[in-house]
PDB file of N, CA and C in Angstrom:
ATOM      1  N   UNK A   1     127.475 102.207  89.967  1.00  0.00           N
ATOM      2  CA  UNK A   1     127.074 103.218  89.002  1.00  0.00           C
ATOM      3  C   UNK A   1     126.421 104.363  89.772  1.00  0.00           C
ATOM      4  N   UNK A   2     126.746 105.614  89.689  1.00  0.00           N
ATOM      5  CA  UNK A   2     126.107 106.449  90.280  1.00  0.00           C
ATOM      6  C   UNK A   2     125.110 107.042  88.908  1.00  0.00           C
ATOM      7  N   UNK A   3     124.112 107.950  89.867  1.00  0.00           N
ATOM      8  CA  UNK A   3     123.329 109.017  89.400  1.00  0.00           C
ATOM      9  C   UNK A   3     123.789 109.603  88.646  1.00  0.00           C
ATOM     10  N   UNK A   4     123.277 110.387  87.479  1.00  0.00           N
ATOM     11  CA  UNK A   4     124.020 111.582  86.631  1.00  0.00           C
ATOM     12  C   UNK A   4     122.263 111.884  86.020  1.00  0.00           C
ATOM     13  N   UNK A   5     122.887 113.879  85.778  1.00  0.00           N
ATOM     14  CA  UNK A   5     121.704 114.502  85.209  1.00  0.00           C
ATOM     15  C   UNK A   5     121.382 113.361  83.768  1.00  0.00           C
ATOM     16  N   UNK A   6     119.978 113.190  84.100  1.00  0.00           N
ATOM     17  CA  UNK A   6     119.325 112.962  82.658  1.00  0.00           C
ATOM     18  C   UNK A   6     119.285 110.860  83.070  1.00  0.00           C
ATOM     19  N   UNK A   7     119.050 110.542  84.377  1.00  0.00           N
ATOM     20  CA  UNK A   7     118.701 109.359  84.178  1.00  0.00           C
ATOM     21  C   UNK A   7     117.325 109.190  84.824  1.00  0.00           C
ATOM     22  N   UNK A   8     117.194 107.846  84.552  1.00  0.00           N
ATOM     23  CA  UNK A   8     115.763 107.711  84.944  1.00  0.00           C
ATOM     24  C   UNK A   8     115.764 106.964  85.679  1.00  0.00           C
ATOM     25  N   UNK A   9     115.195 107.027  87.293  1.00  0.00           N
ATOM     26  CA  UNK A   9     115.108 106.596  88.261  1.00  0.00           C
ATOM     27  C   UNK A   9     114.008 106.020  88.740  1.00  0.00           C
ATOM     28  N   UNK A  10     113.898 105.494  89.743  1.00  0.00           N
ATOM     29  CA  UNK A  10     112.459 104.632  90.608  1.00  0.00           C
ATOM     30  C   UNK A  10     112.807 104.531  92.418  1.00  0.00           C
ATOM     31  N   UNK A  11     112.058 104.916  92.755  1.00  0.00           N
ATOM     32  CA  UNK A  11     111.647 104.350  94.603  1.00  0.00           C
ATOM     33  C   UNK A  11     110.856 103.850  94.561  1.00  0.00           C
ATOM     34  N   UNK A  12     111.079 102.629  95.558  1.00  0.00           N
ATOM     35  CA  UNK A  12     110.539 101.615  95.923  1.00  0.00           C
ATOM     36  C   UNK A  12     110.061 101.884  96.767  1.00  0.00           C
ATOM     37  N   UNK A  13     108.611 100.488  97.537  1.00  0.00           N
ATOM     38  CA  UNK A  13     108.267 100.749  98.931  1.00  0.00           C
ATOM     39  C   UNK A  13     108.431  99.513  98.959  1.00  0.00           C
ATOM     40  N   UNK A  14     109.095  98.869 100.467  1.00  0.00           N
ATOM     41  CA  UNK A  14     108.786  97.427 100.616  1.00  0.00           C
ATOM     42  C   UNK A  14     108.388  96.994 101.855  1.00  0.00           C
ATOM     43  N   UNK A  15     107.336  95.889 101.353  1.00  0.00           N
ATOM     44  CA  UNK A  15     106.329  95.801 102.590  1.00  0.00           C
ATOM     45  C   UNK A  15     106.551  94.455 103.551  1.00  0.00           C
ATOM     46  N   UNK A  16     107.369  94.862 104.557  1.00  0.00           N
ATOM     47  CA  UNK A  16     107.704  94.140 105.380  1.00  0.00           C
ATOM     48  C   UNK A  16     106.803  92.917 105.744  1.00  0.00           C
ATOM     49  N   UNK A  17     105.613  92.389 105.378  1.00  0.00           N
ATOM     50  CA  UNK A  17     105.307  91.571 105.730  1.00  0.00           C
ATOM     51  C   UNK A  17     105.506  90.426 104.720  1.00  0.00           C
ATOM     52  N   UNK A  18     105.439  90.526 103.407  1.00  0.00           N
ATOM     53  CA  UNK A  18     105.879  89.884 102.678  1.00  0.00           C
ATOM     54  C   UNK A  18     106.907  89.581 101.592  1.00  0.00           C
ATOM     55  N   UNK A  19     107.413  90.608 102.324  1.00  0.00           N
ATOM     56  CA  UNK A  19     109.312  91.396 101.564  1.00  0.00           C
ATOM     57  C   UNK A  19     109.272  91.055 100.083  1.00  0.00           C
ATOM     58  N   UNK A  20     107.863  92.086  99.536  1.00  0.00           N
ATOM     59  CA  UNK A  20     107.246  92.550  97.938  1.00  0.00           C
ATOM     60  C   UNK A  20     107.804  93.914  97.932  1.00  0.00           C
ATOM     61  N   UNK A  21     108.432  94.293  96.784  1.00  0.00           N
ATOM     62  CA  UNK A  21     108.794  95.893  96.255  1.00  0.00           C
ATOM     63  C   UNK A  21     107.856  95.986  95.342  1.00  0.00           C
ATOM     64  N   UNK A  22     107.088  97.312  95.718  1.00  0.00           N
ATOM     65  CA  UNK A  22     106.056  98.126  94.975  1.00  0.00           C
ATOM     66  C   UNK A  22     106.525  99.564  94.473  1.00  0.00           C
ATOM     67  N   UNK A  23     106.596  99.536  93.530  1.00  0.00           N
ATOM     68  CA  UNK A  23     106.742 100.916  92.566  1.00  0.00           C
ATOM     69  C   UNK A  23     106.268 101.963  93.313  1.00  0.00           C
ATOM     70  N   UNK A  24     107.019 102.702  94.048  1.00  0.00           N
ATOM     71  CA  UNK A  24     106.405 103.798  94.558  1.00  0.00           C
ATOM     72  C   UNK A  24     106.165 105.254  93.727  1.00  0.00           C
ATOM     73  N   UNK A  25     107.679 105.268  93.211  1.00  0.00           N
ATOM     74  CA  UNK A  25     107.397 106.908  91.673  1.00  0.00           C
ATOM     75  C   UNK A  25     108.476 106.632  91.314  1.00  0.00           C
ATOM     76  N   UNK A  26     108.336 106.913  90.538  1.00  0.00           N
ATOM     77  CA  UNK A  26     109.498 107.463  89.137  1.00  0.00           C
ATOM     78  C   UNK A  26     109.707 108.866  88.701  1.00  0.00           C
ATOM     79  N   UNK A  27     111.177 108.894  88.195  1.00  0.00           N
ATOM     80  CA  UNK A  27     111.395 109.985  87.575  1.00  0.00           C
ATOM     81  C   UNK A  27     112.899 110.466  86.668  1.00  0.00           C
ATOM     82  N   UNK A  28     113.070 111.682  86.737  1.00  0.00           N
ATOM     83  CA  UNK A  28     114.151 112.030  85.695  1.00  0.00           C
ATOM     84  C   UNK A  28     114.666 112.974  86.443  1.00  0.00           C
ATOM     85  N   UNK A  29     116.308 112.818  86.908  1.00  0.00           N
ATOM     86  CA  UNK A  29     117.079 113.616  87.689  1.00  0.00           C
ATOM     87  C   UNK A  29     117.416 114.695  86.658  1.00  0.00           C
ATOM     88  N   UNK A  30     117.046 116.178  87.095  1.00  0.00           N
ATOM     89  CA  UNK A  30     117.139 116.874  86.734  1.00  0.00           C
ATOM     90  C   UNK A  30     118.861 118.045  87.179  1.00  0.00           C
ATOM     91  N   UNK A  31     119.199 117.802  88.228  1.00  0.00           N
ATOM     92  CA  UNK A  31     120.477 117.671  88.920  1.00  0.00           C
ATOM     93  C   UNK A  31     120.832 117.128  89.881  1.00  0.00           C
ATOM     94  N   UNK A  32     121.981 117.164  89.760  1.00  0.00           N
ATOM     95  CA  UNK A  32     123.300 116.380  91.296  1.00  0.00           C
ATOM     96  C   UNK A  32     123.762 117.238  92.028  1.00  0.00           C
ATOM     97  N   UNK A  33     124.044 117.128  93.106  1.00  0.00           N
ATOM     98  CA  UNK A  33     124.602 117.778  93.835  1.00  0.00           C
ATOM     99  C   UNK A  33     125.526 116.716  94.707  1.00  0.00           C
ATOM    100  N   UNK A  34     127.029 116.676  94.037  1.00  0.00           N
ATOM    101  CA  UNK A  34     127.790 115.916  94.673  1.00  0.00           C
ATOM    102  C   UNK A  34     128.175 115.984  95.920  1.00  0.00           C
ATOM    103  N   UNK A  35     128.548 117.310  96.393  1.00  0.00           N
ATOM    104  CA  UNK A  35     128.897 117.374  98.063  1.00  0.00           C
ATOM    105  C   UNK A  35     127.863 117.223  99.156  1.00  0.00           C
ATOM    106  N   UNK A  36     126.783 116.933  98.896  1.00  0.00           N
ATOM    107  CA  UNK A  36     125.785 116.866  99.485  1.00  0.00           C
ATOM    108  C   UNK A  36     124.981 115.212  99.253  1.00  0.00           C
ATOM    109  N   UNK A  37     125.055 114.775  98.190  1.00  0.00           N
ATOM    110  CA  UNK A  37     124.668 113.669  97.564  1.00  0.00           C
ATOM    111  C   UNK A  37     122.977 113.443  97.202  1.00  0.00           C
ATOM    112  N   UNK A  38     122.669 114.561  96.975  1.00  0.00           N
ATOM    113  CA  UNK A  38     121.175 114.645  96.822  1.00  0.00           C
ATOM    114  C   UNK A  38     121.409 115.070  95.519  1.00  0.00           C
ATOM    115  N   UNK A  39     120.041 114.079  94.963  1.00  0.00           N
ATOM    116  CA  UNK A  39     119.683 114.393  93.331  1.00  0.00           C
ATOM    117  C   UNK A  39     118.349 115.198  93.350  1.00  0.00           C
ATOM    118  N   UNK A  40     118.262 116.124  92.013  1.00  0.00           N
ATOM    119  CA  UNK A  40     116.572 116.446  92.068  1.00  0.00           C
ATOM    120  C   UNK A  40     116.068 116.463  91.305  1.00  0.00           C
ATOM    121  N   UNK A  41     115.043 115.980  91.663  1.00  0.00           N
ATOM    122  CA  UNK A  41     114.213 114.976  90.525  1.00  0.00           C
ATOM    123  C   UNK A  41     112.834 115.514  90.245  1.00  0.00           C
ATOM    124  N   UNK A  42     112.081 115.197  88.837  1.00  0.00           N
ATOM    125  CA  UNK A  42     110.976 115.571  88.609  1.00  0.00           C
ATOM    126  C   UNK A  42     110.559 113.927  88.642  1.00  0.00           C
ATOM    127  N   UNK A  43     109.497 113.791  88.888  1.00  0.00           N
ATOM    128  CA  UNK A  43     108.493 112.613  88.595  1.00  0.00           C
ATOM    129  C   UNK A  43     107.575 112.659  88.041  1.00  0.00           C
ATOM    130  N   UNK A  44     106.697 111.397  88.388  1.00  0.00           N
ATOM    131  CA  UNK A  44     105.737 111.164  87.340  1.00  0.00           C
ATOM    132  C   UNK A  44     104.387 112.434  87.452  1.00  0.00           C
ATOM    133  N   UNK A  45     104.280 113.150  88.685  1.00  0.00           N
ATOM    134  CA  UNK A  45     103.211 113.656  88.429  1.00  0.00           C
ATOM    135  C   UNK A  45     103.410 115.357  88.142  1.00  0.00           C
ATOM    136  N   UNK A  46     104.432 115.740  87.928  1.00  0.00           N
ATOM    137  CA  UNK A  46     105.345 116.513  88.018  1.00  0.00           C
ATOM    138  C   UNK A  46     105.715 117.306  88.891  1.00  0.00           C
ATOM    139  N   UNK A  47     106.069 116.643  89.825  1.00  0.00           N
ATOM    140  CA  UNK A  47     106.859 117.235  91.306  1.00  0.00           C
ATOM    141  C   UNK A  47     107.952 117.089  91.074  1.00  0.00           C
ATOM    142  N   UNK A  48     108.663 118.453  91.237  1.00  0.00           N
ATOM    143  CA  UNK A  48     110.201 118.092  91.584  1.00  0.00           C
ATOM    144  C   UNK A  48     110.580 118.894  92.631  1.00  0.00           C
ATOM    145  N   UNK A  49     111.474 117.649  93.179  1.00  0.00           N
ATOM    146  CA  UNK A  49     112.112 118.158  94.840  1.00  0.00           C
ATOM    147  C   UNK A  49     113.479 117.613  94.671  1.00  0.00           C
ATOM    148  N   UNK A  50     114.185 117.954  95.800  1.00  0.00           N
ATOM    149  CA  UNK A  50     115.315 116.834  96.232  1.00  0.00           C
ATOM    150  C   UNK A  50     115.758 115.765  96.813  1.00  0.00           C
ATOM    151  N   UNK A  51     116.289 115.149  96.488  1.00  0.00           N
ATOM    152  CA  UNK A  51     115.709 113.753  97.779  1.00  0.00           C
ATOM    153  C   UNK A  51     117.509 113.322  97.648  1.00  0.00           C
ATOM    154  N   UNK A  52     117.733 112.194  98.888  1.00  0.00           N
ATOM    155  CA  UNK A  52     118.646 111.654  99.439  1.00  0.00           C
ATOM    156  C   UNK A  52     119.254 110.825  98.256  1.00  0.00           C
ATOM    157  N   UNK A  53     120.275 110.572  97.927  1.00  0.00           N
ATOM    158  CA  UNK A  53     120.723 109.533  96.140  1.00  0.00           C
ATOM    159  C   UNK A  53     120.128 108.357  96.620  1.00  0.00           C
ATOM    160  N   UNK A  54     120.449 107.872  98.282  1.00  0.00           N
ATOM    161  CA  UNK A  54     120.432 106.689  98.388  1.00  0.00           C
ATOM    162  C   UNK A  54     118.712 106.045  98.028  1.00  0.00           C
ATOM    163  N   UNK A  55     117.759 106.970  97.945  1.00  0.00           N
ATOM    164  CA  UNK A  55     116.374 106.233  97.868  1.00  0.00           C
ATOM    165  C   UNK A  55     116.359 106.112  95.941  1.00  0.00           C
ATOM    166  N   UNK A  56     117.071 106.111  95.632  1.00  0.00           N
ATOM    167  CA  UNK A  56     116.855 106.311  93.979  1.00  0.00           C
ATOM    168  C   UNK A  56     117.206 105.261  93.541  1.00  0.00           C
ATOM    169  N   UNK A  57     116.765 104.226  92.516  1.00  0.00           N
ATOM    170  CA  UNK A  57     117.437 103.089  91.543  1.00  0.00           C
ATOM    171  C   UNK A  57     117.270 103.340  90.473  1.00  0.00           C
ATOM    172  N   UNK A  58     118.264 103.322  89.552  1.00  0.00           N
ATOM    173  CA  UNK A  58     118.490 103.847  87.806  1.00  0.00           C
ATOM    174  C   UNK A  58     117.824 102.936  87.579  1.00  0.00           C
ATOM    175  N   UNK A  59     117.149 103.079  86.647  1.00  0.00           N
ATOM    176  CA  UNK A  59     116.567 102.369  85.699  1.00  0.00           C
ATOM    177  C   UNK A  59     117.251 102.203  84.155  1.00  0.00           C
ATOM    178  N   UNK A  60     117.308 103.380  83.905  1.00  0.00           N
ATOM    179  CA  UNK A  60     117.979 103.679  82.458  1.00  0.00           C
ATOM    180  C   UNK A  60     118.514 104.960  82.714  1.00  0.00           C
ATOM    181  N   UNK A  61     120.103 104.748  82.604  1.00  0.00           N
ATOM    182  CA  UNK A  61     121.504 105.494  82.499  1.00  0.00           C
ATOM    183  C   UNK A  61     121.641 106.106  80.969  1.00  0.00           C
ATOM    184  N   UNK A  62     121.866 107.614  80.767  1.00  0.00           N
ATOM    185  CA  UNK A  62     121.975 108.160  79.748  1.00  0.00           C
ATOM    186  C   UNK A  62     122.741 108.697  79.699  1.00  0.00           C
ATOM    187  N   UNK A  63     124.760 108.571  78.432  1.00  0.00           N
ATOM    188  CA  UNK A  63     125.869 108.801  78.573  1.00  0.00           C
ATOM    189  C   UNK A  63     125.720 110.430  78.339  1.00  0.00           C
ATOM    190  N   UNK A  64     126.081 111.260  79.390  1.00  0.00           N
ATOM    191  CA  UNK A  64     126.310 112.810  79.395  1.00  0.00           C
ATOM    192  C   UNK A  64     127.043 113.192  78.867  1.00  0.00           C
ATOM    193  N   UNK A  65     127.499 114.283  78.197  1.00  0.00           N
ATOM    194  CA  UNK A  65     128.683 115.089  77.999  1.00  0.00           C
ATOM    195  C   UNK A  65     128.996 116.311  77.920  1.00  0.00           C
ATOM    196  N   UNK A  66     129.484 116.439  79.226  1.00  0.00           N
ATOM    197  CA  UNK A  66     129.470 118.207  79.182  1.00  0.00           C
ATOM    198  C   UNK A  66     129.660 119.220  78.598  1.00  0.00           C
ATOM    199  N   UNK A  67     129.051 120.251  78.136  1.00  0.00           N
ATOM    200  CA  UNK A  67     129.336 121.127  76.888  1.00  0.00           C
ATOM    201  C   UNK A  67     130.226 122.486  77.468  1.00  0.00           C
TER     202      UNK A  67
END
């Protein structure tokens, strides 16, 4: 399943000593950029930047439709 505008995402941190995943932020992809593969995202505190797809896990997928 890939990324698409309007889902809600999470990064993780995981701590190598006891290979635990901790909620690092959340947020809501605000766009894609397919040739590049970077999404950009607002989060929880309201920062939005761009970041790499691969650090992102959907949480909750919301069906788009382009107008």
């Amino acid at each position: 399943m890939s990324i698409k505008k309007g889902d809600l995402v999470a990064c993780y941190l995981m701590d190598s000593d006891s290979m635990q995943e901790s909620l690092l932020e959340y947020g809501i992809v605000l766009e894609v950029n397919g040739s590049l593969g970077d999404v950009f995202v607002v989060d929880q505190t309201g920062n939005a930047r761009w970041w790499p797809q691969r650090r992102w896990r959907i949480l909750s997928s919301v069906d788009n439709k382009e107008e």
